[in-house]
Each structure stands twice: as C-alpha cells, then as structure tokens.
C-alpha atoms as a PDB file:
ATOM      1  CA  UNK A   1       5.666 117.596  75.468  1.00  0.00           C
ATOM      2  CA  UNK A   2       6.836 119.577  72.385  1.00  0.00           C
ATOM      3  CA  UNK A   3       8.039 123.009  72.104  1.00  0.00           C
ATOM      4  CA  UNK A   4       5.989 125.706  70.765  1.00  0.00           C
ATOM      5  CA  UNK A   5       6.402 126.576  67.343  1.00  0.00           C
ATOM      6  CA  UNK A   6       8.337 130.348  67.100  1.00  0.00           C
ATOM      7  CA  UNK A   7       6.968 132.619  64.914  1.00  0.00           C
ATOM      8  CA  UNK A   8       8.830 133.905  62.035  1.00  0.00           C
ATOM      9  CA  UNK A   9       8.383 137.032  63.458  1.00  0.00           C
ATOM     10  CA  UNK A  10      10.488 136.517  66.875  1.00  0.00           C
ATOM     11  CA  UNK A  11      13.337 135.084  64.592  1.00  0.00           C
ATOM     12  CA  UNK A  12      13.663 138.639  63.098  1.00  0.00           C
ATOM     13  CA  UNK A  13      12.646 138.195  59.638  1.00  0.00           C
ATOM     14  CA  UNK A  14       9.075 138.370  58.118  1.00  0.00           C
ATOM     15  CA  UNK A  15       6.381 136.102  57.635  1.00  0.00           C
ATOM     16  CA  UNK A  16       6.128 135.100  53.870  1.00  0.00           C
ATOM     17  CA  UNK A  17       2.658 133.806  53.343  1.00  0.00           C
ATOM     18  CA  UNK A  18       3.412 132.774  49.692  1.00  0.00           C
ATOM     19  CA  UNK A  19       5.859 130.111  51.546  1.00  0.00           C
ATOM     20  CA  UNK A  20       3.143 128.419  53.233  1.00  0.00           C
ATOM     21  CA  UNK A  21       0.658 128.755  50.439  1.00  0.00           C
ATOM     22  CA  UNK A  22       3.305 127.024  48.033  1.00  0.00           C
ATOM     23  CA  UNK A  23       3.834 124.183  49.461  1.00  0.00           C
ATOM     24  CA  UNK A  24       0.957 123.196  50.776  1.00  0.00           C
ATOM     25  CA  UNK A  25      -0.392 123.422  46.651  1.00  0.00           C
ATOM     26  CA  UNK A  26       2.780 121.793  45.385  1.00  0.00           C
ATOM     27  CA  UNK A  27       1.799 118.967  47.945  1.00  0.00           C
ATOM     28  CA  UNK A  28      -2.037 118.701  47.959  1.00  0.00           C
ATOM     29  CA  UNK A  29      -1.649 118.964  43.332  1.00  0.00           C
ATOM     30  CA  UNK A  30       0.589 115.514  44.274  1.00  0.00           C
ATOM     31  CA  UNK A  31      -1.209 113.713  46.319  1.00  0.00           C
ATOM     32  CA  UNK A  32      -4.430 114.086  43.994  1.00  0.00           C
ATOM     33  CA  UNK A  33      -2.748 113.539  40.990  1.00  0.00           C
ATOM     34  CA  UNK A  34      -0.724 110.618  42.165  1.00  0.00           C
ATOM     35  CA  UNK A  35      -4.141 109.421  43.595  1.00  0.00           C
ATOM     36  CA  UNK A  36      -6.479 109.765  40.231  1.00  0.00           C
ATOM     37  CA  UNK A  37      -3.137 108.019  38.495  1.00  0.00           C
ATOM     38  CA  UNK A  38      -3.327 105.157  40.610  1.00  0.00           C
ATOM     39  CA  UNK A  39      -7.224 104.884  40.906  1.00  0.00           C
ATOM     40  CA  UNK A  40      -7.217 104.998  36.882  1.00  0.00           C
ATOM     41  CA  UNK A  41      -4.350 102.585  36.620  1.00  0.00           C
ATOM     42  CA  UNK A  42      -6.475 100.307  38.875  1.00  0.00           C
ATOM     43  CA  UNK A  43      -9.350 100.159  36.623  1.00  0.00           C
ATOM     44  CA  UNK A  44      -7.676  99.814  33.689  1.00  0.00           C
ATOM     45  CA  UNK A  45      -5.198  97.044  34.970  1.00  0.00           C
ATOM     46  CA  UNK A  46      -8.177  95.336  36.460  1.00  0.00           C
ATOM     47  CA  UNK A  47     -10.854  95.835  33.459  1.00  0.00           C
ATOM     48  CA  UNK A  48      -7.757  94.864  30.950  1.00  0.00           C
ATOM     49  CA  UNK A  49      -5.939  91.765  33.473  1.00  0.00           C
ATOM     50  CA  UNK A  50      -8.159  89.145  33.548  1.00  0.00           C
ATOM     51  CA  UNK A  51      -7.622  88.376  37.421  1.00  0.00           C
ATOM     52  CA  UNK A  52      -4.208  88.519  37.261  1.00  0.00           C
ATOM     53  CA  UNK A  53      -2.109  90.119  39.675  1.00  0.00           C
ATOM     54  CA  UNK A  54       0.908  92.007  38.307  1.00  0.00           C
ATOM     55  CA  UNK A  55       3.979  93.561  40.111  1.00  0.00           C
ATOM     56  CA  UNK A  56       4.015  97.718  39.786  1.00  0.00           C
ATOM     57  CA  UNK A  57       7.573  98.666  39.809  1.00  0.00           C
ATOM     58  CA  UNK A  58       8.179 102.707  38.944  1.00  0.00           C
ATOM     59  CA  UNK A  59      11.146 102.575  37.123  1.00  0.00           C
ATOM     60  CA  UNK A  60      10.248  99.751  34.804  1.00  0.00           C
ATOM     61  CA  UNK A  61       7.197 102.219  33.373  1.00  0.00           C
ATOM     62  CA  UNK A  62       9.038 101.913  29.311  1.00  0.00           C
ATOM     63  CA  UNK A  63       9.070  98.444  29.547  1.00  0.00           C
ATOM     64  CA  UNK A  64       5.898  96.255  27.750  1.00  0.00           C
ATOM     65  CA  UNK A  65       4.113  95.933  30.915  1.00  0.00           C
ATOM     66  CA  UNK A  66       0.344  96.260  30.665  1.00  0.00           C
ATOM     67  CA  UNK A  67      -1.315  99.639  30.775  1.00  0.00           C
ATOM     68  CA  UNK A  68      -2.476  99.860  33.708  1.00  0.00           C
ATOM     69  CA  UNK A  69       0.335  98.791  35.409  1.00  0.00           C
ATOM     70  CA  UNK A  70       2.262 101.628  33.888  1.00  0.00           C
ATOM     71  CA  UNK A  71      -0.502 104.325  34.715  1.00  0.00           C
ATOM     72  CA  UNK A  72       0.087 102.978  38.749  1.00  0.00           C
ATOM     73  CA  UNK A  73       3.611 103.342  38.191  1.00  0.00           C
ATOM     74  CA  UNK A  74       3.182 106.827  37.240  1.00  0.00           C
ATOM     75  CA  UNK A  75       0.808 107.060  39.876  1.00  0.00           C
ATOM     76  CA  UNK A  76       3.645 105.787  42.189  1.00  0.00           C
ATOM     77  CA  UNK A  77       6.317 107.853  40.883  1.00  0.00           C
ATOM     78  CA  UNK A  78       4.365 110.963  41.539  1.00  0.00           C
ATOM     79  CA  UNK A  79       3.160 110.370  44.924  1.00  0.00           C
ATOM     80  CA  UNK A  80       6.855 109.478  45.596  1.00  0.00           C
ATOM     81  CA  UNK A  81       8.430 112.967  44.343  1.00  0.00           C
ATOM     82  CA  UNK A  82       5.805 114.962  45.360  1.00  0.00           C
ATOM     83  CA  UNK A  83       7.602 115.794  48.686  1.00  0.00           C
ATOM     84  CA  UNK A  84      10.746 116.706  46.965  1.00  0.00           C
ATOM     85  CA  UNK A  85       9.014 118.919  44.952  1.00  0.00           C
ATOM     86  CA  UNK A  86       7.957 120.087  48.102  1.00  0.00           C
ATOM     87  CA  UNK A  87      11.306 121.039  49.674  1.00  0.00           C
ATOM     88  CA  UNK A  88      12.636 121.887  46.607  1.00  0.00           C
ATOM     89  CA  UNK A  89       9.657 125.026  46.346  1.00  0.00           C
ATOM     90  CA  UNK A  90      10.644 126.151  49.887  1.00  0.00           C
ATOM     91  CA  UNK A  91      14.175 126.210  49.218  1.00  0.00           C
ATOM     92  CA  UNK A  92      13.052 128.446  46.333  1.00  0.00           C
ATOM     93  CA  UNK A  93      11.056 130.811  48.530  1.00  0.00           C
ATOM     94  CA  UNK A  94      14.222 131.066  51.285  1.00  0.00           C
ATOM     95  CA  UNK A  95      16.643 131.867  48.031  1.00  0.00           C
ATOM     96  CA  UNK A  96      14.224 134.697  47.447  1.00  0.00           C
ATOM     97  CA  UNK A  97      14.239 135.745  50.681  1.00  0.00           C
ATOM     98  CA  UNK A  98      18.092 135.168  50.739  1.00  0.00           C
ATOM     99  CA  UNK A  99      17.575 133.193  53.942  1.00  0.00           C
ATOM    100  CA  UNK A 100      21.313 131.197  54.008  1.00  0.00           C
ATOM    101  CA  UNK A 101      20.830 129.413  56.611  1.00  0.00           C
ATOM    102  CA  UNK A 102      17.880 127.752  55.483  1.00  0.00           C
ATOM    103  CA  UNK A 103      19.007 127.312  52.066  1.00  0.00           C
ATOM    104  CA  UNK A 104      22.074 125.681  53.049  1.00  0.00           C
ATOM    105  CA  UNK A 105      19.929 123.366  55.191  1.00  0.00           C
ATOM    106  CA  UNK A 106      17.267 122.834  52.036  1.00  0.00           C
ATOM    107  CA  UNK A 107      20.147 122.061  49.902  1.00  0.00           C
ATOM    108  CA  UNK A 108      21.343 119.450  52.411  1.00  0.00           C
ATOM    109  CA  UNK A 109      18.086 117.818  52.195  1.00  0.00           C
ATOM    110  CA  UNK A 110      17.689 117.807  48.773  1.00  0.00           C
ATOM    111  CA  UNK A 111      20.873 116.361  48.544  1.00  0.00           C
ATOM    112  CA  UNK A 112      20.565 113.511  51.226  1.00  0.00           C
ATOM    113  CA  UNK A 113      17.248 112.688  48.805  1.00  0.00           C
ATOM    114  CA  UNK A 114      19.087 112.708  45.749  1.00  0.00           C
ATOM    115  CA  UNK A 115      21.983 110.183  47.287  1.00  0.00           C
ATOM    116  CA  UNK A 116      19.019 107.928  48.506  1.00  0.00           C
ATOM    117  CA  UNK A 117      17.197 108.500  45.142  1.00  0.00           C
ATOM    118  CA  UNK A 118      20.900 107.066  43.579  1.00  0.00           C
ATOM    119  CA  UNK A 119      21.528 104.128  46.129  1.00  0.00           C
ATOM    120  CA  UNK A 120      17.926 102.963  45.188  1.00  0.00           C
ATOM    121  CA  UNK A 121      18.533 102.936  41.318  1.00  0.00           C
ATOM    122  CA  UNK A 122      22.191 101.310  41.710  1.00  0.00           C
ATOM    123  CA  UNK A 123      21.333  98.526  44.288  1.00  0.00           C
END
C-alpha cells in the first residue's frame, strides 16, 4: 500500500497552482515535440535511405550523417532533456516561493543529472 499524498496545505505553506500547471506544459511541449522530431526524422531517413538501417546516436547530430538521422537525434535529445527541464521549472517555482528545503533537494537532483549527463559524454 502507499501513503496518501499530503496536501500542500497540511505542510503549512500554500498551494501554488502555477507549479503544477508548469510542469506538466514543460513536459507534455517535450514529449510532442520530441515525438513530431522523431516521426519526421523517420520519414525522411526512410524516404531518403534506400532500406538501409542507420545507427541514431544524439551527440553525433554535426557529423555528415544523413538527414534524417540527425532530425531523430534531435528528436532523441529532446525527449531525453525534457525531464530536466522539468525539474529544473519546479526548482524555479520553489526559489520563488523561497521553499529551501526543496530547492536544496531540486538542486541535488539537477546535479546528480548533470554528473550522469558528464559520465555519459566521457565514457
């Protein structure tokens, strides 16, 4: 069983609707545009390919891969930070609010996502 979610309210500070409303833009905007990216790279890679199967890799997108390919790796890239756009806008919203404890906790996250973000490019 879980445990019920507490209102904001019963933690003595105020509901900010704007918080919700945020981030669930900043992540719905993502997840279509990283969607249309990849659908369009898909039809171009596969109208432009000839049958041939290529290997999308996101951080390759300046090199002379084909269209498409790069349009997917956009696509990729996009649905891949869209989360940490995500946190990033709440920890916004909690400096407004001057909520510490939750920005110290935001900036922890942001920062375990930056180290993984570095580990991933270096190895």
């Amino acid at each position: 069983m879980s445990d019920p979610v507490v209102p904001d309210e019963q933690l003595g500070r105020p509901a900010d609707p704007r918080t919700n409303t945020l981030v669930q833009w900043v992540l719905r905007t993502g997840l279509v545009m990283a969607l249309a990216l990849l659908i369009v790279g898909l039809i171009v890679q596969m109208s432009t390919s000839n049958g041939q199967a290529v290997q999308v890799r996101m951080f390759h997108l300046l090199s002379t891969a084909p269209a498409g390919t790069k349009i997917m790796g956009v696509g990729m890239l996009v649905l891949t930070l869209t989360p940490a756009v995500g946190v990033l806008s709440v920890v916004g919203s909690w400096i407004r609010e001057r909520d510490t404890r939750f920005v110290g906790v935001g900036a922890a996250v942001v920062a375990v996502l930056a180290a993984a973000v570095l580990v991933g490019l270096a190895g």
